[in-house]
N, C-alpha and C. Protein backbone atom coordinates (compact mmCIF):
# COMPACT_ATOMS: atom_id res chain seq x y z
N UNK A 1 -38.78 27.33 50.27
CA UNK A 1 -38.17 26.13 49.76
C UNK A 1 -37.69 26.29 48.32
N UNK A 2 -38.46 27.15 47.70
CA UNK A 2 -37.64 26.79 45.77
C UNK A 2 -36.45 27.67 45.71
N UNK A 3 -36.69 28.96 47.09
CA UNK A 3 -35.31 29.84 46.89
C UNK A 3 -33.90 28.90 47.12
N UNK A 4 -34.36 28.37 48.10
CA UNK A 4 -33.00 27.17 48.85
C UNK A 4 -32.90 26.19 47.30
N UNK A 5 -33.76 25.56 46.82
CA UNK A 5 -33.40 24.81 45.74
C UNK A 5 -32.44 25.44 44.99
N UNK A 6 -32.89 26.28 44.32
CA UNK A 6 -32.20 27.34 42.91
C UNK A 6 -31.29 27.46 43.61
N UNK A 7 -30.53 27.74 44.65
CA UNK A 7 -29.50 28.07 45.36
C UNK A 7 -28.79 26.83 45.56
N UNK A 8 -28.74 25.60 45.94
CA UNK A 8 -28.41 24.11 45.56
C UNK A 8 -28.28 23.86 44.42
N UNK A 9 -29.23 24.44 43.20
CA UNK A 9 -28.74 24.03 42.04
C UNK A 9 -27.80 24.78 41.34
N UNK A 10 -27.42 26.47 41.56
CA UNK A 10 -26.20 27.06 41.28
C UNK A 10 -24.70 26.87 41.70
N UNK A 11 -24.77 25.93 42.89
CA UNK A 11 -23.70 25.49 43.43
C UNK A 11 -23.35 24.41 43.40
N UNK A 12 -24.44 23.13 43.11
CA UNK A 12 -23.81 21.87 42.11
C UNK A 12 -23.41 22.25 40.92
N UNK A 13 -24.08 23.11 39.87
CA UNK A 13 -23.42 23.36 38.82
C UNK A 13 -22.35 24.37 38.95
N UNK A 14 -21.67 25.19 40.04
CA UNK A 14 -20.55 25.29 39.95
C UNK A 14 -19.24 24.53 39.76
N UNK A 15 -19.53 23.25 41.11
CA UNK A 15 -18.80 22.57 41.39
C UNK A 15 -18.79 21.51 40.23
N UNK A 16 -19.54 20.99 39.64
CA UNK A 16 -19.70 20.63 38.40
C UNK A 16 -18.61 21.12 37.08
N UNK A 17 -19.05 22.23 37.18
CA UNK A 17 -18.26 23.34 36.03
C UNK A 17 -16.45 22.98 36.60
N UNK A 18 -15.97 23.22 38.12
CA UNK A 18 -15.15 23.05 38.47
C UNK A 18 -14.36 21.77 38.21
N UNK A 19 -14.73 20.53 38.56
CA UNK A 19 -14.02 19.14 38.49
C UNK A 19 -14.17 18.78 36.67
N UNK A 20 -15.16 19.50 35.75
CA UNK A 20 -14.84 19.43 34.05
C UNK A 20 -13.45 19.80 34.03
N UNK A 21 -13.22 21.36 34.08
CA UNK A 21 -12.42 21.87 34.41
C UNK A 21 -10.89 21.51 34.65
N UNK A 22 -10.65 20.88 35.94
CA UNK A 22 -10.27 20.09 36.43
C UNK A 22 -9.51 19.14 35.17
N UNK A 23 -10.57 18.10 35.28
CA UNK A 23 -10.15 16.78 34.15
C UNK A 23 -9.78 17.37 32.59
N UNK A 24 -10.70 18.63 32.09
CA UNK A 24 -10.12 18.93 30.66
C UNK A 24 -8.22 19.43 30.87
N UNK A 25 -8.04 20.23 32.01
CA UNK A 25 -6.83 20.76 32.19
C UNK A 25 -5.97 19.46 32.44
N UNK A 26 -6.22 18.03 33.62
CA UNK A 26 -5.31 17.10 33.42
C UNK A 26 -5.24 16.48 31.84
N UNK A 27 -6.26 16.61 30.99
CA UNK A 27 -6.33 16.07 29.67
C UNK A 27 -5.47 16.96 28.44
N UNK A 28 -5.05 17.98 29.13
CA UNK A 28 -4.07 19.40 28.52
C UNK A 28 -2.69 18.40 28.55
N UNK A 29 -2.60 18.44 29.61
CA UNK A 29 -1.06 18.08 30.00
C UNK A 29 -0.56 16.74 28.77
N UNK A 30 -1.51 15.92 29.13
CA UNK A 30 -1.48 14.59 27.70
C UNK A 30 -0.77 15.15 25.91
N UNK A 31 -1.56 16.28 25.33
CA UNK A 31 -1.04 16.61 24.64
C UNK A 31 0.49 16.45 24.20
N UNK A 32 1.33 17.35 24.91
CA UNK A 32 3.03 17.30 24.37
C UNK A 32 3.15 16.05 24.79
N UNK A 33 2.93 14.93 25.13
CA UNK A 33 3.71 13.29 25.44
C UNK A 33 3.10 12.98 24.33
N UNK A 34 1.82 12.99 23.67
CA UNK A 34 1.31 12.47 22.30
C UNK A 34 1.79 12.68 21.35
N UNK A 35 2.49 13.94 20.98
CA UNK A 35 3.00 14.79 19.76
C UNK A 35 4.01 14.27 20.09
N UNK A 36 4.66 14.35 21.36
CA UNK A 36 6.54 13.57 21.46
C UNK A 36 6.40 11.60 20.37
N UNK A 37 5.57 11.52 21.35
CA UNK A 37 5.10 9.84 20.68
C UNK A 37 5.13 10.29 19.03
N UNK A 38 4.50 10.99 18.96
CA UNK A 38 4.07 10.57 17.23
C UNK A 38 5.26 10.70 16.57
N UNK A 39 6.43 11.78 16.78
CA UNK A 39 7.44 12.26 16.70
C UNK A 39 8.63 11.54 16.17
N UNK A 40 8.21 10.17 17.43
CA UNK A 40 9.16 9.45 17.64
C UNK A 40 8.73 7.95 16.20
N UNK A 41 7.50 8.01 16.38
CA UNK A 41 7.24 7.05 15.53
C UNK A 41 6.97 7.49 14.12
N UNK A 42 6.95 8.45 13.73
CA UNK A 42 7.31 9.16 12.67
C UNK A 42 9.16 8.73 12.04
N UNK A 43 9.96 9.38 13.08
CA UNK A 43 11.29 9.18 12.82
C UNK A 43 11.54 7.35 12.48
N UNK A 44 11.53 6.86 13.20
CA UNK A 44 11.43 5.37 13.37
C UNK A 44 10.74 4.75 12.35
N UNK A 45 9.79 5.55 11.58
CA UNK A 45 9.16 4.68 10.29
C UNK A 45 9.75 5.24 9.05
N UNK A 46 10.72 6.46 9.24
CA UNK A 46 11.11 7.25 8.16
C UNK A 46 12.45 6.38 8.11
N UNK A 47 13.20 5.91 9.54
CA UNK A 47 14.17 4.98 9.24
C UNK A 47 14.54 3.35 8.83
N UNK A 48 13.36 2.98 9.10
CA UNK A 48 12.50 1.97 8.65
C UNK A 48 13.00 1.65 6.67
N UNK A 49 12.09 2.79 6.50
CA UNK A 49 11.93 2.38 4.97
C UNK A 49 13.03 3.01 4.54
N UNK A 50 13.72 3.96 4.78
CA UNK A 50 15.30 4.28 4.34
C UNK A 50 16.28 2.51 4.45
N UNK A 51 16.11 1.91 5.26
CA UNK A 51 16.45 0.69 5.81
C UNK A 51 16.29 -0.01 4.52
N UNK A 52 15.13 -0.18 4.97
CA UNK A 52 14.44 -1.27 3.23
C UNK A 52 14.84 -0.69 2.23
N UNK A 53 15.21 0.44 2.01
CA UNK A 53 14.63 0.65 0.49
C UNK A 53 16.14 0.26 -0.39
N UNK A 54 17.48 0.39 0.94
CA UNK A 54 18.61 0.20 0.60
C UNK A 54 18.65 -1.53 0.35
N UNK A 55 18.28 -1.76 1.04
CA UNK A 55 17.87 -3.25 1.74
C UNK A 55 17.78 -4.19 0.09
N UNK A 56 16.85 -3.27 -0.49
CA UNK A 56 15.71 -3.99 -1.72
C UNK A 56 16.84 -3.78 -3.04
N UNK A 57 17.61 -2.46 -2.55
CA UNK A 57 18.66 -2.32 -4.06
C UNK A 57 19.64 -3.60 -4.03
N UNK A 58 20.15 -3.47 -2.88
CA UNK A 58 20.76 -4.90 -2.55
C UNK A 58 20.60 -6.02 -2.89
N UNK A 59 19.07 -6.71 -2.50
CA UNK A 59 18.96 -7.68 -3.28
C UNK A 59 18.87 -8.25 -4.86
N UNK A 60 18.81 -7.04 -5.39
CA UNK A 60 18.31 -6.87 -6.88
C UNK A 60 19.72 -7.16 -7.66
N UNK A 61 20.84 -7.07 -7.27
CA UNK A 61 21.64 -7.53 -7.54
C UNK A 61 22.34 -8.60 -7.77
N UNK A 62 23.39 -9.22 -7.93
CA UNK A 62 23.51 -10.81 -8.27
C UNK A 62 24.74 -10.83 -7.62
N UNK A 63 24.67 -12.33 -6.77
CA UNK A 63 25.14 -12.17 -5.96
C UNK A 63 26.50 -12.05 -6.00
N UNK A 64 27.61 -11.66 -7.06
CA UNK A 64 28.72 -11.98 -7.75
C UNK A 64 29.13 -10.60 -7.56
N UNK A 65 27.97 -9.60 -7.93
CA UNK A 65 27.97 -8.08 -7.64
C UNK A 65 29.43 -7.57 -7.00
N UNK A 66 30.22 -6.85 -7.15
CA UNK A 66 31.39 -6.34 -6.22
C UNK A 66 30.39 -5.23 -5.05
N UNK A 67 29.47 -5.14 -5.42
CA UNK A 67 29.26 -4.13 -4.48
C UNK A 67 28.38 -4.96 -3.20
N UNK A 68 28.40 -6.63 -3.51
CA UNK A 68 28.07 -7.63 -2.44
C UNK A 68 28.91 -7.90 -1.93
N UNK A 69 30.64 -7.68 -1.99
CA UNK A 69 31.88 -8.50 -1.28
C UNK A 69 31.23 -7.68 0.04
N UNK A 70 31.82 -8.81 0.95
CA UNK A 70 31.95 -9.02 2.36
C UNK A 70 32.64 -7.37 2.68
N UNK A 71 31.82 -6.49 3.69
CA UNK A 71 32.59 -6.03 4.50
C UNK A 71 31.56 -4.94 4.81
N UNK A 72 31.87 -3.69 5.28
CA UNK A 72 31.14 -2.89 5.84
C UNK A 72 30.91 -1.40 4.73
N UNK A 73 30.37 -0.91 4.64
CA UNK A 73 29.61 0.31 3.58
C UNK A 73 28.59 1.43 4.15
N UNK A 74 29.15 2.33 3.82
CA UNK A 74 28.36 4.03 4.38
C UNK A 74 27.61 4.37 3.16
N UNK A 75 26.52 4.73 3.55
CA UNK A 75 25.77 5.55 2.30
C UNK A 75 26.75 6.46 1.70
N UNK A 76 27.10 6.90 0.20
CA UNK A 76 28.03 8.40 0.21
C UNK A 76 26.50 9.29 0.81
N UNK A 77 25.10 9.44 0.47
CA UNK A 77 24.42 10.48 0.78
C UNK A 77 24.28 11.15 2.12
N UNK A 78 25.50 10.48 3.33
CA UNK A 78 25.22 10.43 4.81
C UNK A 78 25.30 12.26 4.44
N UNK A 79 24.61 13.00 5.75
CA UNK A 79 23.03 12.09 5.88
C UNK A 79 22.28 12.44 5.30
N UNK A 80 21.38 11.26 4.88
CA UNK A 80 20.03 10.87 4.42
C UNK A 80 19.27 11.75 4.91
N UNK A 81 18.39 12.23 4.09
CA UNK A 81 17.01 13.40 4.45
C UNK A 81 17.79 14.61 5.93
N UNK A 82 18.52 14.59 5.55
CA UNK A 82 19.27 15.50 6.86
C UNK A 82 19.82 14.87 8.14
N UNK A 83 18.78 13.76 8.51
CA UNK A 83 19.13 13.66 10.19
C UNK A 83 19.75 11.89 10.23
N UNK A 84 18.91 11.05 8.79
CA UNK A 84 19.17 10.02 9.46
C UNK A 84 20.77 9.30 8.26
N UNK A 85 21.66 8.29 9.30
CA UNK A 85 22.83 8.04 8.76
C UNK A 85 22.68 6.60 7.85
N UNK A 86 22.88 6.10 6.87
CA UNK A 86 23.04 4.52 6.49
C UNK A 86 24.04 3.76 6.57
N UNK A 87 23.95 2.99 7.10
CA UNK A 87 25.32 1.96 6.94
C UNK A 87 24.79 0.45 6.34
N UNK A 88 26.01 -0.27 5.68
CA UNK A 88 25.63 -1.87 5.68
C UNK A 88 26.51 -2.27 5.85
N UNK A 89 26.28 -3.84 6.26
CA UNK A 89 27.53 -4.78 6.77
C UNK A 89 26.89 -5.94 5.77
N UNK A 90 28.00 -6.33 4.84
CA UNK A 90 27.32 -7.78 4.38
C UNK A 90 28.49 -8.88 4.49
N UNK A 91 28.39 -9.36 5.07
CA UNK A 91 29.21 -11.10 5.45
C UNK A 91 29.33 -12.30 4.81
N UNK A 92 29.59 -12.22 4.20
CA UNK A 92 30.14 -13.69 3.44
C UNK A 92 30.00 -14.84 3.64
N UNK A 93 30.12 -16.34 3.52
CA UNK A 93 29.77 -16.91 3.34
C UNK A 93 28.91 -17.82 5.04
N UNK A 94 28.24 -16.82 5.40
CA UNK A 94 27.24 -17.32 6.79
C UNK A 94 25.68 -17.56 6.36
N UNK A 95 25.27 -17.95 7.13
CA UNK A 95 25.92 -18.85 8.28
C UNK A 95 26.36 -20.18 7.37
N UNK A 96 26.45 -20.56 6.20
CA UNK A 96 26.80 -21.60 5.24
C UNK A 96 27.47 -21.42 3.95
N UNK A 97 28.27 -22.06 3.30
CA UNK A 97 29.10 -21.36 2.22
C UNK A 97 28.08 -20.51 1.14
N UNK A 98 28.42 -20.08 0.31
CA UNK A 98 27.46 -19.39 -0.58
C UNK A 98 26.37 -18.76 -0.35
N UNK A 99 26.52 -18.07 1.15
CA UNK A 99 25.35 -17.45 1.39
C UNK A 99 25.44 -15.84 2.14
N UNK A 100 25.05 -15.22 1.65
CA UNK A 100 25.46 -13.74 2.39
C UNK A 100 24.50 -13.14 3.46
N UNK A 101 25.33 -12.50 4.65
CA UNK A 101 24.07 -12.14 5.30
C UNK A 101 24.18 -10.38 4.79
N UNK A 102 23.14 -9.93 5.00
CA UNK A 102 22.71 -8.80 4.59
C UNK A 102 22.46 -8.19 5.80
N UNK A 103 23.21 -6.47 6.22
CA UNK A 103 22.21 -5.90 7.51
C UNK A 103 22.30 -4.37 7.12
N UNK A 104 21.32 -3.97 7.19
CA UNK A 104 21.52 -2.25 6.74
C UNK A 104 20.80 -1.69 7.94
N UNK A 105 21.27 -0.50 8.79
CA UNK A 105 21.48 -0.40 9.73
C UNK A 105 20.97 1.67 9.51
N UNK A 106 20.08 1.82 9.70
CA UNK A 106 19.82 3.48 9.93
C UNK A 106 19.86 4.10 11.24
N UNK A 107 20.89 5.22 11.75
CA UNK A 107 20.64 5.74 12.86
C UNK A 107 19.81 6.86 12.45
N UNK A 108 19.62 7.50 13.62
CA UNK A 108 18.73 8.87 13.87
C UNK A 108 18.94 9.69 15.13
N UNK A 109 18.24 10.88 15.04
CA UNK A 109 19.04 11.58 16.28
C UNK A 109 17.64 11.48 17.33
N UNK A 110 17.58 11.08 18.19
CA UNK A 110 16.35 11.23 19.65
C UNK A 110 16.74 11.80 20.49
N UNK A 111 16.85 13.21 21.09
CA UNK A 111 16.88 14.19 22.01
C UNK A 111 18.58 14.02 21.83
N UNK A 112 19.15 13.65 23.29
CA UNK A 112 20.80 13.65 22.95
C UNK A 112 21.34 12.45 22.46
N UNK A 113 20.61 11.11 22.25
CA UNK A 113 20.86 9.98 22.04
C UNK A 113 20.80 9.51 20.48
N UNK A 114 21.21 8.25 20.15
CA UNK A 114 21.09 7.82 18.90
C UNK A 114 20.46 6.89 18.64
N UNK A 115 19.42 6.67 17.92
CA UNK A 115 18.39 5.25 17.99
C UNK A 115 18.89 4.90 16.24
N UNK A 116 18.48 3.56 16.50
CA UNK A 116 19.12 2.93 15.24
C UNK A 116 17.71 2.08 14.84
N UNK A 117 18.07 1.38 13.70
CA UNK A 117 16.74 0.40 12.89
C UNK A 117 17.90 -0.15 11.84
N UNK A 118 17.07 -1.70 12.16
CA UNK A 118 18.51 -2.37 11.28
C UNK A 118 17.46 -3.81 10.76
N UNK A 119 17.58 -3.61 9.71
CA UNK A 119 17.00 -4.83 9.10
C UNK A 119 17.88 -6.21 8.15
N UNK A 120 17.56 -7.43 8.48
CA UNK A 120 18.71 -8.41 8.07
C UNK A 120 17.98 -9.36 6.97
N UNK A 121 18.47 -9.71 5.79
CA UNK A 121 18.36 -10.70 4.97
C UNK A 121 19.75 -11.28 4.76
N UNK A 122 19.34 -12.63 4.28
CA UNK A 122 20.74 -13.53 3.53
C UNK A 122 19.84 -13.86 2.49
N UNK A 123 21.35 -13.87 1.69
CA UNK A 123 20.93 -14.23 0.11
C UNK A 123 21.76 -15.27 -0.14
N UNK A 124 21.23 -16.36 -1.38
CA UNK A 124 22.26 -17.70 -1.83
C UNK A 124 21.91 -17.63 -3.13
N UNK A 125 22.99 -18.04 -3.63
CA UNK A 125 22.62 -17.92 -5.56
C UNK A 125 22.29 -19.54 -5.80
C-alpha cells in the first residue's frame, strides 16, 4: 500500500505541475495586449497635455489678441515631439456675441490609423 501511494502522489503532482503550466503560459499570452494598452494610453496622455498646454497659452491672452481672430491655426512645430500634429480652430462670436469658442485638436499615429484628442473652452471679455 505506501508503494501505490508514493506512486499517486508523483502523478498528482505531475498533473499538478502540468495545468500551473498550462495557466502561467495562457497568462504569457496577456503580456503584448498589456504593453499594446499602456502604449496606447501613454500616446493619448502625451496628446492630452500637448492639447492643454496650447489650450492654456491661449487663454492667457486677451481676448483682442490677433492671434484669437476667428479661424483655423497649425502649430509651426508640426510635428510635435515627432509623431503628434496640433491644430486650433477658434470661432468667433458663439455661441453669443463676444464670446469665443476655443478647440485645439492633437492627432497621433495608432498602427495605420489616426486618433485625435481635442479639448474645447470659450472665452468672453
Amino acid at each position: 500500500m505506501i508503494g501505490n501511494e508514493r506512486a499517486m502522489t508523483l502523478i498528482e503532482l505531475m498533473i499538478v505541475c502540468v495545468i500551473i503550466s498550462l495557466a502561467f503560459l495562457g497568462l504569457a499570452g496577456l503580456f503584448p495586449v498589456g504593453m499594446q494598452n499602456l502604449n496606447q494610453s501613454k500616446m493619448r496622455t502625451i496628446a492630452t497635455d500637448l492639447a492643454q498646454e496650447k489650450l492654456e497659452e491661449l487663454i492667457k491672452l486677451r481676448l483682442s489678441d490677433p492671434a484669437l481672430n476667428a479661424g483655423d491655426y497649425t502649430d509651426p512645430g508640426n510635428p510635435v515631439r515627432t509623431t503628434f500634429n496640433r491644430y486650433w480652430t477658434i470661432t468667433g462670436d458663439f455661441p453669443v456675441a463676444d464670446m469665443k469658442k476655443i478647440e485645439v485638436r492633437v492627432t497621433y499615429p495608432r498602427g495605420d490609423n489616426l486618433r485625435d484628442v481635442a479639448v474645447v473652452t470659450y472665452m468672453r471679455s
